[in-house]
C-alpha atoms as a PDB file:
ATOM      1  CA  UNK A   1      48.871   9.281  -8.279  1.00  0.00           C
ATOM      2  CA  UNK A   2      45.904  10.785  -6.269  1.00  0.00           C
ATOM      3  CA  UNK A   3      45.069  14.139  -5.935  1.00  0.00           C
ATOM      4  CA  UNK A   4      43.795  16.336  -3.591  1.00  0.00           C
ATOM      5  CA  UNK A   5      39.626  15.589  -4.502  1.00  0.00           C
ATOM      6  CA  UNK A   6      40.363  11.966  -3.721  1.00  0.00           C
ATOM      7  CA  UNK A   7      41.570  12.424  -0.264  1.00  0.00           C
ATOM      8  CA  UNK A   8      38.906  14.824   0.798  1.00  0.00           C
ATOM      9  CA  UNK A   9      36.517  12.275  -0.883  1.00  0.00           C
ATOM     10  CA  UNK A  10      38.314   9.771   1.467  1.00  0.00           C
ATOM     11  CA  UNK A  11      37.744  11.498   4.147  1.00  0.00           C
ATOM     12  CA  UNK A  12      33.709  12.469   3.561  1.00  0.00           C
ATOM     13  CA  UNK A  13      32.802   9.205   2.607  1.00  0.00           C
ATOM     14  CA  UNK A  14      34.952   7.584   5.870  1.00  0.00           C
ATOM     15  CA  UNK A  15      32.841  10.377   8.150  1.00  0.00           C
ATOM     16  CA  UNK A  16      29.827   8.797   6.323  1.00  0.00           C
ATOM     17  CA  UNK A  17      30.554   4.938   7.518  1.00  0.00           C
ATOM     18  CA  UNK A  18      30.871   4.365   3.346  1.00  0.00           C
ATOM     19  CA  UNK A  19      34.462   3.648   3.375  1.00  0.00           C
ATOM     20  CA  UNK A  20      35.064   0.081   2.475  1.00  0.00           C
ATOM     21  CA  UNK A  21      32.616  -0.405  -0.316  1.00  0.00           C
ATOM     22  CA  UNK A  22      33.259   3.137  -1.985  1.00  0.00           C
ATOM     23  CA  UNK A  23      36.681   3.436  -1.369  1.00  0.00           C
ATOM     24  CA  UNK A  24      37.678  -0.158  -2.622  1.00  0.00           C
ATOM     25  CA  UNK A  25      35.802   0.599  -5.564  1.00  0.00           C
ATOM     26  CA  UNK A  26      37.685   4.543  -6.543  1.00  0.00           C
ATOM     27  CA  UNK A  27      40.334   3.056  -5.481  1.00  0.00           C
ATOM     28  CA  UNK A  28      39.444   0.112  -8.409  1.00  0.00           C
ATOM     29  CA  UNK A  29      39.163   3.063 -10.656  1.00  0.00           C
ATOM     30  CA  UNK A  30      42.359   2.656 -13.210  1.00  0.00           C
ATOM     31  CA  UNK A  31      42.300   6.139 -15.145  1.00  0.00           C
ATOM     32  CA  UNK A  32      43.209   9.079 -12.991  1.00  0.00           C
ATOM     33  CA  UNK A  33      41.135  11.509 -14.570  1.00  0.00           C
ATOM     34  CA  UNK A  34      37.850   9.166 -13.906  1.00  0.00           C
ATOM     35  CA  UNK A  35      39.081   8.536 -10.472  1.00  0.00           C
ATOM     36  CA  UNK A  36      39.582  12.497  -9.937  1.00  0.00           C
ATOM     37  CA  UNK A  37      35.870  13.101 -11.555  1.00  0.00           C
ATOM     38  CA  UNK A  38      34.142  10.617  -8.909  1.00  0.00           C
ATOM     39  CA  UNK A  39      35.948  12.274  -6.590  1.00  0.00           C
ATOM     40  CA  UNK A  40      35.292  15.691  -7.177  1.00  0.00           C
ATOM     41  CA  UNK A  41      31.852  14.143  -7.460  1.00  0.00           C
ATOM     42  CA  UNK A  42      31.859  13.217  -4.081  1.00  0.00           C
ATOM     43  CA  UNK A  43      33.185  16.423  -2.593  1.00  0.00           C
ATOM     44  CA  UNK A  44      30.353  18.315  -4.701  1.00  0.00           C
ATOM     45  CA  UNK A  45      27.591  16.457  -3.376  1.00  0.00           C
ATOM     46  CA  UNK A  46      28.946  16.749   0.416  1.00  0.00           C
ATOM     47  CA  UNK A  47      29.007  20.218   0.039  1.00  0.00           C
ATOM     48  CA  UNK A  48      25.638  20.948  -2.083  1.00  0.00           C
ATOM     49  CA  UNK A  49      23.383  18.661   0.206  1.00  0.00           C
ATOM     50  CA  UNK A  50      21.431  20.293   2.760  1.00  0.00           C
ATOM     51  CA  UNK A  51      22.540  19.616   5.872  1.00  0.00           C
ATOM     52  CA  UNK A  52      25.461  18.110   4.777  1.00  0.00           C
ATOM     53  CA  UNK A  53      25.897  14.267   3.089  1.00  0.00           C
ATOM     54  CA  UNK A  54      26.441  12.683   6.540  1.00  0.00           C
ATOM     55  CA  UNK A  55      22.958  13.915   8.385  1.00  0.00           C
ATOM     56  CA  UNK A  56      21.392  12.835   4.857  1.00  0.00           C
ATOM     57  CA  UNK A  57      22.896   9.369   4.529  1.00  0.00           C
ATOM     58  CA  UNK A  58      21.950   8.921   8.596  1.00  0.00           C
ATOM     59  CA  UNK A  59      18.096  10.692   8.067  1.00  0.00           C
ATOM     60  CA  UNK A  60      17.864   7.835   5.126  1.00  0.00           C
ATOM     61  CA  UNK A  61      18.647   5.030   7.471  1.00  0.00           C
ATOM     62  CA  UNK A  62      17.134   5.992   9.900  1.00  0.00           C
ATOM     63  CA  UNK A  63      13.711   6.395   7.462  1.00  0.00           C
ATOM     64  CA  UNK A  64      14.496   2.660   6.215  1.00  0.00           C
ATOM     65  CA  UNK A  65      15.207   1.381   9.437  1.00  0.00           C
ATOM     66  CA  UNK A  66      11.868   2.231  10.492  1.00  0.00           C
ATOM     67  CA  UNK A  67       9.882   1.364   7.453  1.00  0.00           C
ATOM     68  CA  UNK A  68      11.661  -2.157   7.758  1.00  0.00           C
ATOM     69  CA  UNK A  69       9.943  -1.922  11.559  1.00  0.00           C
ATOM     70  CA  UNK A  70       6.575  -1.390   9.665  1.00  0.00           C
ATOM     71  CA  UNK A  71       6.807   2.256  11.664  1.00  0.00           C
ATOM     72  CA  UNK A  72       4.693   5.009  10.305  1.00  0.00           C
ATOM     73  CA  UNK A  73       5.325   8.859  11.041  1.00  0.00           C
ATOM     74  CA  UNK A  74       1.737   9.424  10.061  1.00  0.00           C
ATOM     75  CA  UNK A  75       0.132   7.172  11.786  1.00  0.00           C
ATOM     76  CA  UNK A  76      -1.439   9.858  13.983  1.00  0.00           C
ATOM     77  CA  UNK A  77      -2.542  12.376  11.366  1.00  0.00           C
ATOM     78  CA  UNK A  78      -5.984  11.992   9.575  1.00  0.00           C
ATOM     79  CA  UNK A  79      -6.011  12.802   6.167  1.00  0.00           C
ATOM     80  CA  UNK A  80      -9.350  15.136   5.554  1.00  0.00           C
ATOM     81  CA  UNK A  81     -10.385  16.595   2.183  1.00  0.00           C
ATOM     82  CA  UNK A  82      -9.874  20.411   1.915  1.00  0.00           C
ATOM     83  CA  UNK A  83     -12.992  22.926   1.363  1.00  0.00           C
ATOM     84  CA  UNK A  84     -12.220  24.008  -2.555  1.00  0.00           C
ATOM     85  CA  UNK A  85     -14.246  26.361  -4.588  1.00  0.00           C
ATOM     86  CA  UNK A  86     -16.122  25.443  -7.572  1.00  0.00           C
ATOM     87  CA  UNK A  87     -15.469  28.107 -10.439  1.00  0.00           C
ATOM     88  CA  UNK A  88     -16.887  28.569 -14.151  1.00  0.00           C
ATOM     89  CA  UNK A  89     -15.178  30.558 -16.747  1.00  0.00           C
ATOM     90  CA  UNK A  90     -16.724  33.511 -17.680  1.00  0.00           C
ATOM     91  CA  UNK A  91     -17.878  34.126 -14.046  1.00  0.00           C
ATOM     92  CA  UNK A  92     -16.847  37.100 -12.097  1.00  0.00           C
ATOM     93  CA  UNK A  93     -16.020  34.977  -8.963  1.00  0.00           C
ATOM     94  CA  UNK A  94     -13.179  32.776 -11.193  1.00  0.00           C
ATOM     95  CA  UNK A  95     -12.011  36.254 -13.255  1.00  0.00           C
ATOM     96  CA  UNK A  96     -11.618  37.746  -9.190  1.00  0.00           C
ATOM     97  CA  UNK A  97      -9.390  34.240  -8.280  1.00  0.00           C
ATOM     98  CA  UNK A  98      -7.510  34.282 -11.672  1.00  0.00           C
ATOM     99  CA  UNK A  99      -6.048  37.945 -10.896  1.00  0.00           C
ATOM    100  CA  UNK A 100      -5.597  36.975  -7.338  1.00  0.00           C
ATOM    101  CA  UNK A 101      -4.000  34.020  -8.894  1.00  0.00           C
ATOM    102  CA  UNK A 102      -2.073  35.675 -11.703  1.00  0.00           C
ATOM    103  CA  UNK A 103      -0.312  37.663  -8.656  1.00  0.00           C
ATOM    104  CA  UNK A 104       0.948  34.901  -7.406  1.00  0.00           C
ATOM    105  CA  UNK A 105       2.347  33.379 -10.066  1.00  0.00           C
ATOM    106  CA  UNK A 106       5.627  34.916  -9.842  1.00  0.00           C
ATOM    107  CA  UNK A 107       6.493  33.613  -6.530  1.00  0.00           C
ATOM    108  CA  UNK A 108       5.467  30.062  -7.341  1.00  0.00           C
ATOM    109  CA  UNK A 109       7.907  27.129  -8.320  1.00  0.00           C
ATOM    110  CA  UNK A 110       6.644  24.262 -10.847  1.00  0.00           C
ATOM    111  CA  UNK A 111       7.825  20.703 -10.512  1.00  0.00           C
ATOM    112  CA  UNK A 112       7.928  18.199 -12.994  1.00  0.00           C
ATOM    113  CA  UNK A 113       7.984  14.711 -11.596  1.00  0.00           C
ATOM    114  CA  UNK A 114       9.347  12.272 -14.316  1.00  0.00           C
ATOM    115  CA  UNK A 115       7.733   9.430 -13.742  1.00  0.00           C
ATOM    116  CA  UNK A 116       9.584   6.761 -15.679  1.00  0.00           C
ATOM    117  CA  UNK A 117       8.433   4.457 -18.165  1.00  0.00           C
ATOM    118  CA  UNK A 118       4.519   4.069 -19.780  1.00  0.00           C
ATOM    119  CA  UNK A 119       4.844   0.629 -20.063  1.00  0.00           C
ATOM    120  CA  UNK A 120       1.589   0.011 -18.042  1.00  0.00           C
ATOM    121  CA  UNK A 121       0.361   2.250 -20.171  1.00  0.00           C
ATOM    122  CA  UNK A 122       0.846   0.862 -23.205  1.00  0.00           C
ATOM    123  CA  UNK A 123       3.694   3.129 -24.140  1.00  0.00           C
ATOM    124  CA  UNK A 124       6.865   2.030 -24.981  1.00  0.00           C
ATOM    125  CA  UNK A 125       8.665   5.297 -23.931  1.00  0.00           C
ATOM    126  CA  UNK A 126       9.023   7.354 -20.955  1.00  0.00           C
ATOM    127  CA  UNK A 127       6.054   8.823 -19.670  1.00  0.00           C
ATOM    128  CA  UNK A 128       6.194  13.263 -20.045  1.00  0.00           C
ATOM    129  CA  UNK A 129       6.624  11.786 -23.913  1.00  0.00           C
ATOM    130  CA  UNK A 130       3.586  10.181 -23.631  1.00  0.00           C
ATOM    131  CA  UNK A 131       1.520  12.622 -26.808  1.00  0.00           C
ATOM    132  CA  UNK A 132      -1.178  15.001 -25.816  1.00  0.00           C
ATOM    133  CA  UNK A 133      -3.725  14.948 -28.784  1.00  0.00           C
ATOM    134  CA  UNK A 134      -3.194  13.645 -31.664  1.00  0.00           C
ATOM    135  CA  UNK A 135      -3.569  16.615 -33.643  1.00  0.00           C
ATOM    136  CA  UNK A 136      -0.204  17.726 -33.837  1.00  0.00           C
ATOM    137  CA  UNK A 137       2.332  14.855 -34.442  1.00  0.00           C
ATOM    138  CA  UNK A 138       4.854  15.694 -31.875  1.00  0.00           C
ATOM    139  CA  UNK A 139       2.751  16.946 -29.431  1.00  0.00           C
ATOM    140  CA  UNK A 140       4.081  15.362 -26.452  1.00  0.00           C
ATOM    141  CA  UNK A 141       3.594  16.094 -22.897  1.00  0.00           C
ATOM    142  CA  UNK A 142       7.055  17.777 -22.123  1.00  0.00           C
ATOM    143  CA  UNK A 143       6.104  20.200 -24.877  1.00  0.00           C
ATOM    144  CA  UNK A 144       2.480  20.461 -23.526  1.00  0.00           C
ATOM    145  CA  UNK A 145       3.772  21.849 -19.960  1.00  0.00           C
ATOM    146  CA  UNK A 146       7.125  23.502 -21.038  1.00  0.00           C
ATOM    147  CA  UNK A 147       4.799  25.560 -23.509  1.00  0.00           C
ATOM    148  CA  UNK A 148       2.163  25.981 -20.443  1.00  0.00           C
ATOM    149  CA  UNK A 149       4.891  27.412 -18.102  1.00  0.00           C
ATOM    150  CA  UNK A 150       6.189  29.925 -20.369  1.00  0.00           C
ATOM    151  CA  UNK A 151       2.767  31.296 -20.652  1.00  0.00           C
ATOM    152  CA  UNK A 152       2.517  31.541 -16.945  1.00  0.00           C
ATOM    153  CA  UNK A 153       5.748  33.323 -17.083  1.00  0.00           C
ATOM    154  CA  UNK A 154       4.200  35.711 -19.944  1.00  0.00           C
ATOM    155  CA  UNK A 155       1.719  36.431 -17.927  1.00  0.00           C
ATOM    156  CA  UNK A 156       3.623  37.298 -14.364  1.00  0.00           C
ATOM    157  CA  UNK A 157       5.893  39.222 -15.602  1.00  0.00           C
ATOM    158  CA  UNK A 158       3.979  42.421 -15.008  1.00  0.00           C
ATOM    159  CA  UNK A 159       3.457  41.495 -11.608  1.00  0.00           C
ATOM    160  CA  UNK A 160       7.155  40.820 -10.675  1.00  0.00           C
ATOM    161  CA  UNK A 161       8.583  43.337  -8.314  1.00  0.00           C
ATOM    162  CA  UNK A 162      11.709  45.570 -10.458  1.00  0.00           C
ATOM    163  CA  UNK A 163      14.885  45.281  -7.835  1.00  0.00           C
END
């Protein structure tokens, strides 16, 4: 028995030019229950990718296509190093750019790129585990930046517009 998620998954991946391989393998799938959750799988991500699953899928081969063509879409930038400013704490100049900043805060988005493994670094584990100081035994980096973004957030909630 198939249900309904499997059909419409069907369909999406068929629109996507992934029929045979996917298919063949739900299709493999003996339990209906797992077959129904890679399904509904399917049907989520179609509907929760921008621009749909079929513009992605063709944008990605498209980008390997010309990568395999040794194509770059940069070639005709130049990369150039922005003008920063140097700032001192204490100074009036970095208190002035840390309200500015501090403003700001609540309209800005972190993102934590886990990077995989430390193996090159001589860690056996992943990498945002990797310990800060020594100090404190568990003192990792997760804890390091979880524990810096909630003091951001401390500190821009004042500045955060009531609706």
């Amino acid at each position: 028995m198939q249900g309904e998620s499997f059909e419409k998954a069907v369909g999406i991946l068929t629109d996507c030019g992934h029929q045979d391989e996917l298919i063949t393998y739900i299709k493999g799938i003996e339990k209906v229950e797992d077959k129904e959750k890679i399904s509904k799988q399917i049907c989520d991500l179609a509907v929760t990718t921008p621009t749909g699953l079929k513009n992605y899928l063709s944008r990605g081969r498209d980008l390997l296509e010309a990568s395999r063509k040794g194509e770059n879409p940069f070639s005709s930038m130049k990369p150039e190093v922005p003008e920063g400013v140097f700032l001192k704490p204490g100074e009036d100049k970095m208190d002035k750019y840390e309200a500015d900043g501090i403003k700001e805060l609540a309209k800005t988005g972190f993102v934590l790129i886990a990077g995989g493994l430390g193996e090159r670094l001589g860690y056996s584990g992943i990498k945002i585990d990797l310990p800060v100081c020594t100090i404190e035994q568990d003192y990792c980096y997760l804890k390091f930046y979880t524990q810096y973004l909630h003091a951001c957030k401390k500190r821009a909630l004042p500045f955060v517009p009531e609706e």
